[in-house]
PDB file of N, CA and C in Angstrom:
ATOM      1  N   UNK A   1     111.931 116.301 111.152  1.00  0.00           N
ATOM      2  CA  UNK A   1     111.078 115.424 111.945  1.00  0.00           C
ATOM      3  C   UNK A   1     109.605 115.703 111.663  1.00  0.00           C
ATOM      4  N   UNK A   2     109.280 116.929 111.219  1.00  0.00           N
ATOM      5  CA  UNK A   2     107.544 117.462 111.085  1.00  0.00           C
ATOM      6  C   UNK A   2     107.611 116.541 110.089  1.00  0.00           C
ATOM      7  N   UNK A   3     108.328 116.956 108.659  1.00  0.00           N
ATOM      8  CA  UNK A   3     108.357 116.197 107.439  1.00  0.00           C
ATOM      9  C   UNK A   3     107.699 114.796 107.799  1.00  0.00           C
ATOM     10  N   UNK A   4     108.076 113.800 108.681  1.00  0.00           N
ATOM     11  CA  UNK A   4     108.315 112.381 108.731  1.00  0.00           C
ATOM     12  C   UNK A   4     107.274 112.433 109.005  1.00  0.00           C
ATOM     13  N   UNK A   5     106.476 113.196 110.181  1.00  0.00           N
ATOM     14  CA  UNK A   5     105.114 112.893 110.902  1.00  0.00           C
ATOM     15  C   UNK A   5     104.168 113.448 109.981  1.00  0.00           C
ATOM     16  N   UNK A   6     104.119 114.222 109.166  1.00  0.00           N
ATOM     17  CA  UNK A   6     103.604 114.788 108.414  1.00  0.00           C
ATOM     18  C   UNK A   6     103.111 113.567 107.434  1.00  0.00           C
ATOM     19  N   UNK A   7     104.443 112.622 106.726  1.00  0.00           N
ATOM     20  CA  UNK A   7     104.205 111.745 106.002  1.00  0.00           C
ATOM     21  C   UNK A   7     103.503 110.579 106.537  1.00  0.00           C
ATOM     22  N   UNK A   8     103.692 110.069 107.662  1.00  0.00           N
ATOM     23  CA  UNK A   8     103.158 109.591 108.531  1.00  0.00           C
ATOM     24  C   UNK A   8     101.553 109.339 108.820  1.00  0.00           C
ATOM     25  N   UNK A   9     101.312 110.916 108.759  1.00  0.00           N
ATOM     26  CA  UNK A   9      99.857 110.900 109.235  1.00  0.00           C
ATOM     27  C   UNK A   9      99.197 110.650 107.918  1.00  0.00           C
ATOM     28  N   UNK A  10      99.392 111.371 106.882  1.00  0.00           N
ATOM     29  CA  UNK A  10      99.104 110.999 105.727  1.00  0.00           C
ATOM     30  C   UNK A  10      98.721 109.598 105.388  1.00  0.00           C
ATOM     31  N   UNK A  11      99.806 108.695 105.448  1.00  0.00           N
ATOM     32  CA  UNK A  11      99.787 107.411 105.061  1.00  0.00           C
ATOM     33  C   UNK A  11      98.722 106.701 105.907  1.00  0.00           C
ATOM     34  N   UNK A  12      98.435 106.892 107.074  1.00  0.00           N
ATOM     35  CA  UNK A  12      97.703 106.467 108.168  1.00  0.00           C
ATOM     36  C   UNK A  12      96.170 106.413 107.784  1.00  0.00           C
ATOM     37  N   UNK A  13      96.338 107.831 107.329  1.00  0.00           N
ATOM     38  CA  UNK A  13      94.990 108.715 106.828  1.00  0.00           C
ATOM     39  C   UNK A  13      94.467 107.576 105.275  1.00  0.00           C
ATOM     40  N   UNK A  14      95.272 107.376 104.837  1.00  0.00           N
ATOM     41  CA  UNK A  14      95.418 106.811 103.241  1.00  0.00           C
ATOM     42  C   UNK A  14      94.883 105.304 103.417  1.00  0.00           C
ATOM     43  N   UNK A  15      95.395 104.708 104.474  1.00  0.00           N
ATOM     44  CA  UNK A  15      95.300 103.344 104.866  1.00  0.00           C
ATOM     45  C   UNK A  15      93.933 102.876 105.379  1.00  0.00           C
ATOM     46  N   UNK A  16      93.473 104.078 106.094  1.00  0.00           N
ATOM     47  CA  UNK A  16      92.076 104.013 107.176  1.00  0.00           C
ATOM     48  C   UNK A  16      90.764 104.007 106.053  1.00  0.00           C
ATOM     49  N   UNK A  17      91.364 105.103 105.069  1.00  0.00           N
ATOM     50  CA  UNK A  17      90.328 105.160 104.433  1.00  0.00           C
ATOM     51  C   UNK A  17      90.474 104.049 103.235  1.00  0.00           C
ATOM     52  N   UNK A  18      91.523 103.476 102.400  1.00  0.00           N
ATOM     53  CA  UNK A  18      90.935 102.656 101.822  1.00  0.00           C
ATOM     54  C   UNK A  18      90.625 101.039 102.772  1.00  0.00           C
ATOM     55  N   UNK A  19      90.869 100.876 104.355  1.00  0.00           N
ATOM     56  CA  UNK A  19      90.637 100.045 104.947  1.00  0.00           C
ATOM     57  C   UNK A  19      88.399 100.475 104.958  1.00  0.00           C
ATOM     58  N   UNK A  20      88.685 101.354 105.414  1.00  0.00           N
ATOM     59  CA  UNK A  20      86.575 101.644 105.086  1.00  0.00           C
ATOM     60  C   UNK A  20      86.438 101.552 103.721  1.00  0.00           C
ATOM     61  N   UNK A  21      86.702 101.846 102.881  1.00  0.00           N
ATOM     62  CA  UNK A  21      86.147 101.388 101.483  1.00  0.00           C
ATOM     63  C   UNK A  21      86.322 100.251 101.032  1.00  0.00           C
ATOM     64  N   UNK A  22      86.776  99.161 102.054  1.00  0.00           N
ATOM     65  CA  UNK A  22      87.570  97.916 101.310  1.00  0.00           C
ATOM     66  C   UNK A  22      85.738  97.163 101.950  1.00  0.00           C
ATOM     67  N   UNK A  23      85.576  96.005 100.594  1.00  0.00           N
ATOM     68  CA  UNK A  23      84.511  94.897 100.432  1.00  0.00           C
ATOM     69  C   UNK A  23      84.881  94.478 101.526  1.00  0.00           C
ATOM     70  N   UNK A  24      83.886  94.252 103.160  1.00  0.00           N
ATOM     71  CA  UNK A  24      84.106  93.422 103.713  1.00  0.00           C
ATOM     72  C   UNK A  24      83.609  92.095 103.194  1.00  0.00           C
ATOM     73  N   UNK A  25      82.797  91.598 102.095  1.00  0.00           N
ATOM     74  CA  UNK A  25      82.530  90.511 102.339  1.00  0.00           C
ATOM     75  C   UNK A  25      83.962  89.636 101.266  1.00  0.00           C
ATOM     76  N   UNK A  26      84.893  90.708 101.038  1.00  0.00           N
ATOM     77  CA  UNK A  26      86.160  89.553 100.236  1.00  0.00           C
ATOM     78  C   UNK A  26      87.296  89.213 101.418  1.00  0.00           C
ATOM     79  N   UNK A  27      87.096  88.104 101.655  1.00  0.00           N
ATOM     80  CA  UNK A  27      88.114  87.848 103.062  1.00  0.00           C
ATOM     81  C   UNK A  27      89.578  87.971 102.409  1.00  0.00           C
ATOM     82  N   UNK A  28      90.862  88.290 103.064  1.00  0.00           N
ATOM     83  CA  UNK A  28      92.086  88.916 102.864  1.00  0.00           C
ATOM     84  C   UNK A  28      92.319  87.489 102.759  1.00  0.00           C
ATOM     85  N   UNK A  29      93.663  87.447 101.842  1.00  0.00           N
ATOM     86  CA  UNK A  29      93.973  85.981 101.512  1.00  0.00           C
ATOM     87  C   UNK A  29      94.974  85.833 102.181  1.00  0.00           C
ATOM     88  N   UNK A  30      94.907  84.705 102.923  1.00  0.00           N
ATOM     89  CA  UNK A  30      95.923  83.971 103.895  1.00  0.00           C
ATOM     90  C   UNK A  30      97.312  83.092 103.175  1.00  0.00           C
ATOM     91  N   UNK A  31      98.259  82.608 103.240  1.00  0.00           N
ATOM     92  CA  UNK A  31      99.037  82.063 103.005  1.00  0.00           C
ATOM     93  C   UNK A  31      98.784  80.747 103.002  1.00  0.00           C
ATOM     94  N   UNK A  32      97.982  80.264 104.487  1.00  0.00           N
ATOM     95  CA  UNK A  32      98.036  79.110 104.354  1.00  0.00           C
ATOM     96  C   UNK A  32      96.736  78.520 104.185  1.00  0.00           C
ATOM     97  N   UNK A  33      95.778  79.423 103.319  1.00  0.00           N
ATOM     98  CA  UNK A  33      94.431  78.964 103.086  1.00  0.00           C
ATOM     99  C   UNK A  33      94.948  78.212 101.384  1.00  0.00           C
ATOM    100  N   UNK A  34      95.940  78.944 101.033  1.00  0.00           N
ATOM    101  CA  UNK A  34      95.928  78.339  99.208  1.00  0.00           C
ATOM    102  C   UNK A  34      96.578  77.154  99.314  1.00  0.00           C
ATOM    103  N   UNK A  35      95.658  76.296  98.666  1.00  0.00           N
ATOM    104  CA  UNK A  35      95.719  74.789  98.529  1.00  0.00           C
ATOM    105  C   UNK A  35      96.803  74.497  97.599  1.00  0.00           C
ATOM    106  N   UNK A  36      97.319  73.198  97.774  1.00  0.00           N
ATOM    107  CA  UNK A  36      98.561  73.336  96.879  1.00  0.00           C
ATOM    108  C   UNK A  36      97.800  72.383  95.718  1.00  0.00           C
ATOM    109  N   UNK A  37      98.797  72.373  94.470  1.00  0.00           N
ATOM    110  CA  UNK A  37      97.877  71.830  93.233  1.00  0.00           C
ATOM    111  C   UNK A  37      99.265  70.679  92.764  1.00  0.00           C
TER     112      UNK A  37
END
């Protein structure tokens, strides 16, 4: 169970920080923003 939380926090940790390093000015692409062709 440490194992899991262990991996856990990690990933959390991993996520936060490339969520602060991520370009806010590139907006996340939506599904239903792509126009169909």
């Amino acid at each position: 169970m440490l194992e899991t939380k262990d991996l856990l926090k990690a990933t959390m940790s991993l996520l936060e920080e490339y969520y602060n390093a991520h370009d806010a000015s590139v907006k996340p692409a939506k599904i239903n923003d792509v126009e169909e062709e």
